[in-house]
N, C-alpha and C. Protein backbone atom coordinates (compact mmCIF):
# COMPACT_ATOMS: atom_id res chain seq x y z
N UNK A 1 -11.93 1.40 -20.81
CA UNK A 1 -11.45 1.89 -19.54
C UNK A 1 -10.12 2.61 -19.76
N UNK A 2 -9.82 3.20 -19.34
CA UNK A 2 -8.61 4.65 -19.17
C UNK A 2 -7.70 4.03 -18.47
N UNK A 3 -6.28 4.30 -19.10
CA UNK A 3 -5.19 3.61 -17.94
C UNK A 3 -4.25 4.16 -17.73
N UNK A 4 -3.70 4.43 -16.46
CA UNK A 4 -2.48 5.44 -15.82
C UNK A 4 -1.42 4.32 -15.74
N UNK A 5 -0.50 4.83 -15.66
CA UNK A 5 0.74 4.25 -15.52
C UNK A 5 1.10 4.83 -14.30
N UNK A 6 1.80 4.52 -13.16
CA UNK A 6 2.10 4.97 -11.59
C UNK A 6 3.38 4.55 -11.34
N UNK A 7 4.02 5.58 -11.30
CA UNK A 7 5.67 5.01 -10.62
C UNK A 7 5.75 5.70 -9.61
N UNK A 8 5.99 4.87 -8.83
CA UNK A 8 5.92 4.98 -7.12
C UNK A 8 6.52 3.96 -6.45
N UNK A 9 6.48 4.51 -5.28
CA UNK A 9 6.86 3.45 -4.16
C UNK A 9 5.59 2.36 -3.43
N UNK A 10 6.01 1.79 -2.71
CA UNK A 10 4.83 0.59 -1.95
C UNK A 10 5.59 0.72 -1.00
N UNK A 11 4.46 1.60 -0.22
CA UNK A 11 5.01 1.93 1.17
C UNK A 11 4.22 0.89 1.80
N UNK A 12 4.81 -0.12 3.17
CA UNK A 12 4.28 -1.24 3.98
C UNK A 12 2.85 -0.40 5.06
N UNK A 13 3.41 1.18 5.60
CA UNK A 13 2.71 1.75 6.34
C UNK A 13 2.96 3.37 6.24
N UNK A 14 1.61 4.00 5.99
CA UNK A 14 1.94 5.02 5.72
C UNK A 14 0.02 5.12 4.53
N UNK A 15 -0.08 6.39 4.45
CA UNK A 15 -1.20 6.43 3.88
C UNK A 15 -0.62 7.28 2.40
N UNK A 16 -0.01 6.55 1.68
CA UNK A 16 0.85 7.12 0.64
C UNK A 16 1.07 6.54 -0.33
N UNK A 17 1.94 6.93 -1.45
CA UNK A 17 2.24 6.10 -2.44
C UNK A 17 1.27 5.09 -3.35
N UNK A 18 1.73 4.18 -3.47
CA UNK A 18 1.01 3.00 -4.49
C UNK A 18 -0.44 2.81 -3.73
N UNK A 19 -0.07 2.68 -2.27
CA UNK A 19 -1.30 2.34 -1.32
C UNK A 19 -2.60 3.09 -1.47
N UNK A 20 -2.22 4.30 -1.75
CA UNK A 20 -3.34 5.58 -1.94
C UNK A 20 -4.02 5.51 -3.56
N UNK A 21 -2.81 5.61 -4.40
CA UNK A 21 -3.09 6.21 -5.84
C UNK A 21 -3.95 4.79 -6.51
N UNK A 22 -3.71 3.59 -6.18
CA UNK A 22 -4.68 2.21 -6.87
C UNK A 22 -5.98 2.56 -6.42
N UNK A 23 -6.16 2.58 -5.24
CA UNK A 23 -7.98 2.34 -5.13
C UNK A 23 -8.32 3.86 -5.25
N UNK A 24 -7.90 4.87 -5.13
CA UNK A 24 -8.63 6.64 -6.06
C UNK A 24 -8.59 6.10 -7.40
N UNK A 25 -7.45 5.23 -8.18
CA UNK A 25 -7.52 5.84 -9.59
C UNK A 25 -8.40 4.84 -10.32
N UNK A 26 -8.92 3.51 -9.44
CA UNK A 26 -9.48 2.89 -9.38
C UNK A 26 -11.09 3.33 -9.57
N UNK A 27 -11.29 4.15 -8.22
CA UNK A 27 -12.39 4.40 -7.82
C UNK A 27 -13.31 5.55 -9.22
N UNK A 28 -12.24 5.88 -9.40
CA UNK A 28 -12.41 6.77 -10.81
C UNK A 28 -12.56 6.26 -12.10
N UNK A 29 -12.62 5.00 -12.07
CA UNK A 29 -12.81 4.12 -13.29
C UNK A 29 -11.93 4.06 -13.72
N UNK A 30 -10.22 4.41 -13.39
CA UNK A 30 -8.90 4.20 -14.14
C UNK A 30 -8.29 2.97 -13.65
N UNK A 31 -7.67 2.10 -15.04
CA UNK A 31 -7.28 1.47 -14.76
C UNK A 31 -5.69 1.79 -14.16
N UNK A 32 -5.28 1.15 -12.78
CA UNK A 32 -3.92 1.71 -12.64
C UNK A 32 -2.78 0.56 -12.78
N UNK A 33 -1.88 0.84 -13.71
CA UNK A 33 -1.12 0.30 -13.70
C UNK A 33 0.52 0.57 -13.21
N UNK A 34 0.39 0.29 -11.62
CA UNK A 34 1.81 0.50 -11.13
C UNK A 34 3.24 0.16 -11.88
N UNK A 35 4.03 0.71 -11.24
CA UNK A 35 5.47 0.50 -11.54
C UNK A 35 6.44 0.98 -10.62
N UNK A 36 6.86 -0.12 -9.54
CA UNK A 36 6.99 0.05 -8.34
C UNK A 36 8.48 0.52 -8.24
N UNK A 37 9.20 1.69 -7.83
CA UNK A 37 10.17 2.56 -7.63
C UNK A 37 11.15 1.66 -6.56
N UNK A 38 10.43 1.40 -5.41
CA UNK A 38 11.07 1.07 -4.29
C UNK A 38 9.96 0.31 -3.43
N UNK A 39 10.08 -0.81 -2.08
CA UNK A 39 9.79 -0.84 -1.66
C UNK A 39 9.95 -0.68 0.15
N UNK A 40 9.40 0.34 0.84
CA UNK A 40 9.56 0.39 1.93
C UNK A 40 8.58 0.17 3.22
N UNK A 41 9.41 -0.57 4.22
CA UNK A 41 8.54 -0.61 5.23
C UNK A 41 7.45 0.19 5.81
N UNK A 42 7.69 1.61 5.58
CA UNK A 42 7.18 2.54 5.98
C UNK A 42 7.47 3.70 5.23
N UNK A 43 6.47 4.79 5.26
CA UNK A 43 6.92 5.97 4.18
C UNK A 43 8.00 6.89 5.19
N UNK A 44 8.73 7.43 4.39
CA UNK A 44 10.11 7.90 4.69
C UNK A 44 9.58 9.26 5.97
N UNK A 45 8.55 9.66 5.80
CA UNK A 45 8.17 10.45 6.90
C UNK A 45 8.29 10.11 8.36
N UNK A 46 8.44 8.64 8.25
CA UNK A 46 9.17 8.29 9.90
C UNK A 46 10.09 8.35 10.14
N UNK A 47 10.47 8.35 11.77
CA UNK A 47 12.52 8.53 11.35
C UNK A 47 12.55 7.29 11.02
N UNK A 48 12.38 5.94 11.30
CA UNK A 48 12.52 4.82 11.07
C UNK A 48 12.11 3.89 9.83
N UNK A 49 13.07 3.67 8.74
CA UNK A 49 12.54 2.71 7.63
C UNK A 49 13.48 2.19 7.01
N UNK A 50 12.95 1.00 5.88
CA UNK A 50 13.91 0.78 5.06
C UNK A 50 13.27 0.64 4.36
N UNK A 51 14.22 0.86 2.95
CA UNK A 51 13.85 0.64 1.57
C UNK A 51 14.59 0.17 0.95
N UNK A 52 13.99 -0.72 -0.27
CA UNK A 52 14.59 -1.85 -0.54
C UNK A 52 14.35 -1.26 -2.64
N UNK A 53 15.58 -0.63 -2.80
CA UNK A 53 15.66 0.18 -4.20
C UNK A 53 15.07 -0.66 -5.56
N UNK A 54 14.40 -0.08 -6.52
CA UNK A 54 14.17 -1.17 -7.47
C UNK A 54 14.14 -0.61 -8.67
N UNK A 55 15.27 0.46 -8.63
CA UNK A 55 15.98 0.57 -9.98
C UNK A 55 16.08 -0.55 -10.97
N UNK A 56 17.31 -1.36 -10.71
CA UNK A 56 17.02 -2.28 -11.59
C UNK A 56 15.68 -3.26 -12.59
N UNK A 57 14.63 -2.85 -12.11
CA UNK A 57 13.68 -3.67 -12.56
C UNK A 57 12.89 -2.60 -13.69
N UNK A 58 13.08 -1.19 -13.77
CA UNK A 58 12.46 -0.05 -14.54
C UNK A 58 12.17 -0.88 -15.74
N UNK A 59 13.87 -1.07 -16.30
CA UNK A 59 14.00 -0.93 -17.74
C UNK A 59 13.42 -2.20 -18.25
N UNK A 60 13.18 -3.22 -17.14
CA UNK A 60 12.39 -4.45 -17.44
C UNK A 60 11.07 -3.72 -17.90
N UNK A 61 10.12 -3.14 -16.50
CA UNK A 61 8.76 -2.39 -17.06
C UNK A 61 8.85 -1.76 -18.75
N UNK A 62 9.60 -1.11 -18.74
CA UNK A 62 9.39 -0.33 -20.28
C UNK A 62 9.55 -1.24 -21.56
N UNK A 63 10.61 -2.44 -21.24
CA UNK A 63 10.74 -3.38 -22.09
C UNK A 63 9.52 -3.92 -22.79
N UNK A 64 9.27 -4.91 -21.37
CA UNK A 64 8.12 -5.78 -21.55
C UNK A 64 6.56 -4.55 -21.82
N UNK A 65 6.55 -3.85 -20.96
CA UNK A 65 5.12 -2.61 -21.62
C UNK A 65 5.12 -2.46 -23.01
N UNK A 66 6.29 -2.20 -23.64
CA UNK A 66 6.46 -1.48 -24.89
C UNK A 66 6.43 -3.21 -26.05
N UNK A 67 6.76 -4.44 -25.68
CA UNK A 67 6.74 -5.49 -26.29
C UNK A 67 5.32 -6.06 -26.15
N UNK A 68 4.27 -5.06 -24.85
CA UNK A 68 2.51 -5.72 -25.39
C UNK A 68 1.82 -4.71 -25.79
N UNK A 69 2.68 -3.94 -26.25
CA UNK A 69 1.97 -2.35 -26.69
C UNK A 69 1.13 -1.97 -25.83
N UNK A 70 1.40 -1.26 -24.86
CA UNK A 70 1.04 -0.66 -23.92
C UNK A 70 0.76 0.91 -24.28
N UNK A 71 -0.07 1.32 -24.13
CA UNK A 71 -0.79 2.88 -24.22
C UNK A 71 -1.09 3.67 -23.02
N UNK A 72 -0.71 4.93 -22.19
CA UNK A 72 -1.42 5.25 -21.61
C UNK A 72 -2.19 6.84 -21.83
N UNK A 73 -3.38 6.86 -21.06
CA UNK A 73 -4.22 8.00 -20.90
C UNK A 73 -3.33 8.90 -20.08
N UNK A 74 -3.05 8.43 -18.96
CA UNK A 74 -2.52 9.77 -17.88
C UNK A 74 -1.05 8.35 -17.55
N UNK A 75 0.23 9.44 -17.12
CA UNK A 75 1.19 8.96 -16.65
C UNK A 75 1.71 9.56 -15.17
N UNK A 76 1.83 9.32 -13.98
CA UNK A 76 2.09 10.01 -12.86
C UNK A 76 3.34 9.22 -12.18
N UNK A 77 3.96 10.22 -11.64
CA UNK A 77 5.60 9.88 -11.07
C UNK A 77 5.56 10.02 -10.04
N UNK A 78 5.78 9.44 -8.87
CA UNK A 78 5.51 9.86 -7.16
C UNK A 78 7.28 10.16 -7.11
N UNK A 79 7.65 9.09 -5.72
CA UNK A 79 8.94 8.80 -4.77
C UNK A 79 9.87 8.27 -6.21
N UNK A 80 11.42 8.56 -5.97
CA UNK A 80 12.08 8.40 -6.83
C UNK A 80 13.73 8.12 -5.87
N UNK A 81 14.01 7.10 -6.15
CA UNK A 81 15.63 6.85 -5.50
C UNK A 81 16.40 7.70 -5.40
N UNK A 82 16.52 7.80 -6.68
CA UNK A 82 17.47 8.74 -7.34
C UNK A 82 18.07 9.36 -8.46
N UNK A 83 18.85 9.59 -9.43
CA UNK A 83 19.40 10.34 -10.05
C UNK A 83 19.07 9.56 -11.25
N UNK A 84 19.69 8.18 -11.32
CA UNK A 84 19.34 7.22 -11.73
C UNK A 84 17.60 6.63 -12.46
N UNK A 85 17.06 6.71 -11.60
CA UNK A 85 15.61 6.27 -11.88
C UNK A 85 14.79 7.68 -12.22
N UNK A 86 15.38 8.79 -12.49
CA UNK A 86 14.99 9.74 -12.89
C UNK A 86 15.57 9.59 -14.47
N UNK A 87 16.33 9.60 -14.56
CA UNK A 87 17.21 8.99 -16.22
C UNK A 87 15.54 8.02 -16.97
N UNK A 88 15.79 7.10 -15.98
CA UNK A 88 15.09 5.72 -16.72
C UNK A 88 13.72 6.38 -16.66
N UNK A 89 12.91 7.17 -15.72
CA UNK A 89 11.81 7.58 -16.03
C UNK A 89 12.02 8.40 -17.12
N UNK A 90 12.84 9.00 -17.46
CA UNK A 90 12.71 9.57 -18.83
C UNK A 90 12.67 9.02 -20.03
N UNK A 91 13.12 8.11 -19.77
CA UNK A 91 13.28 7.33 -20.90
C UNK A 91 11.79 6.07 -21.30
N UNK A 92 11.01 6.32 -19.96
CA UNK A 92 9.68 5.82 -19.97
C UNK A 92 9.03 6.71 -20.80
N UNK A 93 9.23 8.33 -20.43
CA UNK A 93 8.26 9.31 -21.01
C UNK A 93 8.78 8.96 -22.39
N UNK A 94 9.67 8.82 -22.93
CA UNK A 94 10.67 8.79 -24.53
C UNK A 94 9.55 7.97 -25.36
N UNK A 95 8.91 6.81 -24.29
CA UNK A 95 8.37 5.54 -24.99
C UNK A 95 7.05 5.67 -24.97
N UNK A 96 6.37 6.25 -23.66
CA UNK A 96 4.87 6.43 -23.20
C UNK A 96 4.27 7.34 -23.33
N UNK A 97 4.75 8.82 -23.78
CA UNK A 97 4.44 10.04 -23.15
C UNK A 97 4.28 10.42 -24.48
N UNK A 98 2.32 10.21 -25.10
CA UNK A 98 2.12 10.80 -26.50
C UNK A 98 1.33 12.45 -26.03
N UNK A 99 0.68 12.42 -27.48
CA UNK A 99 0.33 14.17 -27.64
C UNK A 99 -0.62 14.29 -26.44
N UNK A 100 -1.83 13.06 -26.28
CA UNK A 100 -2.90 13.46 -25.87
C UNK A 100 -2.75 12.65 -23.92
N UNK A 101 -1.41 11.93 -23.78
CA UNK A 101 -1.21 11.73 -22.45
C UNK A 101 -1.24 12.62 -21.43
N UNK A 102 -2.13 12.19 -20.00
CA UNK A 102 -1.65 13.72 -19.24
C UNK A 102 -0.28 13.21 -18.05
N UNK A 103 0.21 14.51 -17.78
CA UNK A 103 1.14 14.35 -17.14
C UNK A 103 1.49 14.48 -16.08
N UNK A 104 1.26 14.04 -15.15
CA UNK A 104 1.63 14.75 -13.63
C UNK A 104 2.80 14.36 -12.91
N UNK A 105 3.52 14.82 -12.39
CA UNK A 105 4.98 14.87 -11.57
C UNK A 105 4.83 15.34 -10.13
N UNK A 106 4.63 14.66 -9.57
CA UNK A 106 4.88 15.25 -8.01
C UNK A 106 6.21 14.33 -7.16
N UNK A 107 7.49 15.38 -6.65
CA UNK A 107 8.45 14.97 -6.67
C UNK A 107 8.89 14.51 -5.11
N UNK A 108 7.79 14.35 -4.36
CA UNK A 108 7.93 13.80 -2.96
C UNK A 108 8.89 13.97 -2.54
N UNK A 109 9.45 15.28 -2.11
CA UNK A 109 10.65 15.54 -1.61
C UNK A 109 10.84 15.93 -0.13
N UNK A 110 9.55 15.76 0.16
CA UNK A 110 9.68 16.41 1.72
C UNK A 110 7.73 16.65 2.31
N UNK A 111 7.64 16.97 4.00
CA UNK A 111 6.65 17.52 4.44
C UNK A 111 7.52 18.54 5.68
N UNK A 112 5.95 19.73 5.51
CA UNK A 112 5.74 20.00 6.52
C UNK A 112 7.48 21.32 6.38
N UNK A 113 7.47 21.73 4.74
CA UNK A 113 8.98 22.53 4.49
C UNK A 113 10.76 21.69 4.72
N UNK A 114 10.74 20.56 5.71
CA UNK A 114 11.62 19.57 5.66
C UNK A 114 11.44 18.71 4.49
N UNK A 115 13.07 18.29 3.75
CA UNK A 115 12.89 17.61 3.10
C UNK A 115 13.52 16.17 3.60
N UNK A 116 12.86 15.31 2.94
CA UNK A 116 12.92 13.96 3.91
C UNK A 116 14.89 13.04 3.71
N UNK A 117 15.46 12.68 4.64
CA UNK A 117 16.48 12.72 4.58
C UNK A 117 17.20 11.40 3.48
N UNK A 118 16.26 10.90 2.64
CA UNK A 118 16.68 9.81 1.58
C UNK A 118 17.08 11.49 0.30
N UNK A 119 16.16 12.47 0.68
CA UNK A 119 16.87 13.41 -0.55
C UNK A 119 18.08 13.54 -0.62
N UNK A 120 18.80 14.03 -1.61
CA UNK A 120 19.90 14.11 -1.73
C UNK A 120 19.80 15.34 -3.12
N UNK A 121 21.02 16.13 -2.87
CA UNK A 121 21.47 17.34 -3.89
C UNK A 121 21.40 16.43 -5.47
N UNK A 122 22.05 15.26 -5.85
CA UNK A 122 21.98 15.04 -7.00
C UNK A 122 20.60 14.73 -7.13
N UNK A 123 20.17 14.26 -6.56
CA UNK A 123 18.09 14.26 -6.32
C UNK A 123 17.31 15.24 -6.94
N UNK A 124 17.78 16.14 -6.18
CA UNK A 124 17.00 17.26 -6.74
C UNK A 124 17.49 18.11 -8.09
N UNK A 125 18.72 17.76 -8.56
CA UNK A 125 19.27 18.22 -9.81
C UNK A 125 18.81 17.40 -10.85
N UNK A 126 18.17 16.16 -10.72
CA UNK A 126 17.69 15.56 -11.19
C UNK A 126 16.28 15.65 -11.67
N UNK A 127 15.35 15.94 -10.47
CA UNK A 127 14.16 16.73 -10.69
C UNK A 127 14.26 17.86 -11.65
N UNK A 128 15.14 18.29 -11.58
CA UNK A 128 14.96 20.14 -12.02
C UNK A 128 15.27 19.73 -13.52
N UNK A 129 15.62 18.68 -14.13
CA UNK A 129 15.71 18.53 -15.41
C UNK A 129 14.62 17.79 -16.45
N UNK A 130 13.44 17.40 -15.10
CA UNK A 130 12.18 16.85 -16.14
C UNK A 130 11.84 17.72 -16.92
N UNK A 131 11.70 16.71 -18.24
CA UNK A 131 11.47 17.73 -19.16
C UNK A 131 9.72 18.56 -19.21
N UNK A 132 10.01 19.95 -19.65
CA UNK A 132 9.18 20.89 -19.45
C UNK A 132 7.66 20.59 -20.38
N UNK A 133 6.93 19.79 -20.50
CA UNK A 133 6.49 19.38 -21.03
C UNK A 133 4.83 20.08 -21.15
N UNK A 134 3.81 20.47 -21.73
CA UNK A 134 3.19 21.40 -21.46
C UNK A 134 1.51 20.32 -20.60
N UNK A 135 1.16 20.36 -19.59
CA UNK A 135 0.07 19.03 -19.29
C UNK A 135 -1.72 19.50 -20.73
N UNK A 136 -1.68 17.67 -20.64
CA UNK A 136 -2.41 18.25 -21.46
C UNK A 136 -4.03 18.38 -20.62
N UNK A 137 -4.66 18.64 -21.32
CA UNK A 137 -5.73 19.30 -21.38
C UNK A 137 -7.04 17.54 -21.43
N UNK A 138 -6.32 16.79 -22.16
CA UNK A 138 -6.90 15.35 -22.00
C UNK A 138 -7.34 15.03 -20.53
N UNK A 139 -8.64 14.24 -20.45
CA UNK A 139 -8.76 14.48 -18.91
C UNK A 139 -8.63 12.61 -18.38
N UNK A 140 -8.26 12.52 -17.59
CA UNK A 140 -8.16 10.72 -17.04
C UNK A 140 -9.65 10.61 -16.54
């Protein structure tokens, strides 16, 4: 079985995030293995939410992944705090991200041309520095 790695959020309500990408990548015969960014009541597309940051716990994931030898097929990046957990996702790709991994980045920054108001300028300077990496051609 094929296994993705998912860093994302766990949105409580909202048809998004972790909630969506387990049972598609599932349904596809991939095994998904989350790695939860943040958790919020609701996806940030409402005016109303909270989120509860989970930076701190990254460098645990890569630790312990990389201490049961962990491999993946495809790696995908959703919702991201910040500046910060963009660092440490890199430093996931440093550990996870071989020749034949595929790669996808989608940087949930907004709908509908608004960007959602948890963005922030160092946010997006942050984005703009994933590295340029070419996707491969490997299929999940």
């Amino acid at each position: 079985m094929k296994k993705a790695a998912v860093f994302n959020d766990l949105s409580g309500f909202g048809k998004c995030s972790l909630t969506a990408a387990i049972p598609v990548l599932s349904a596809q015969g991939v095994q998904c293995c989350p790695m939860a960014s943040a958790v919020l009541t609701n996806q940030t597309g409402y005016e109303y939410h909270k989120c509860t940051d989970l930076t701190a716990m990254i460098k645990d994931y890569i630790d312990n992944w990389q201490k049961n030898n962990a491999h993946f097929d495809g790696i995908y990046s959703g919702f991201m705090t910040g500046s910060k957990q963009i660092e440490l996702f890199m430093d996931f790709l440093d550990v996870f991200y071989e020749e034949n991994t595929m790669l996808l980045v989608d940087p949930v920054m907004g709908d509908d041309g608004r960007t959602y108001g948890i963005y922030s300028a160092a946010l997006l300077d942050g984005m703009k520095r994933f590295p340029e990496r070419p996707m491969s051609s490997h299929q999940i």
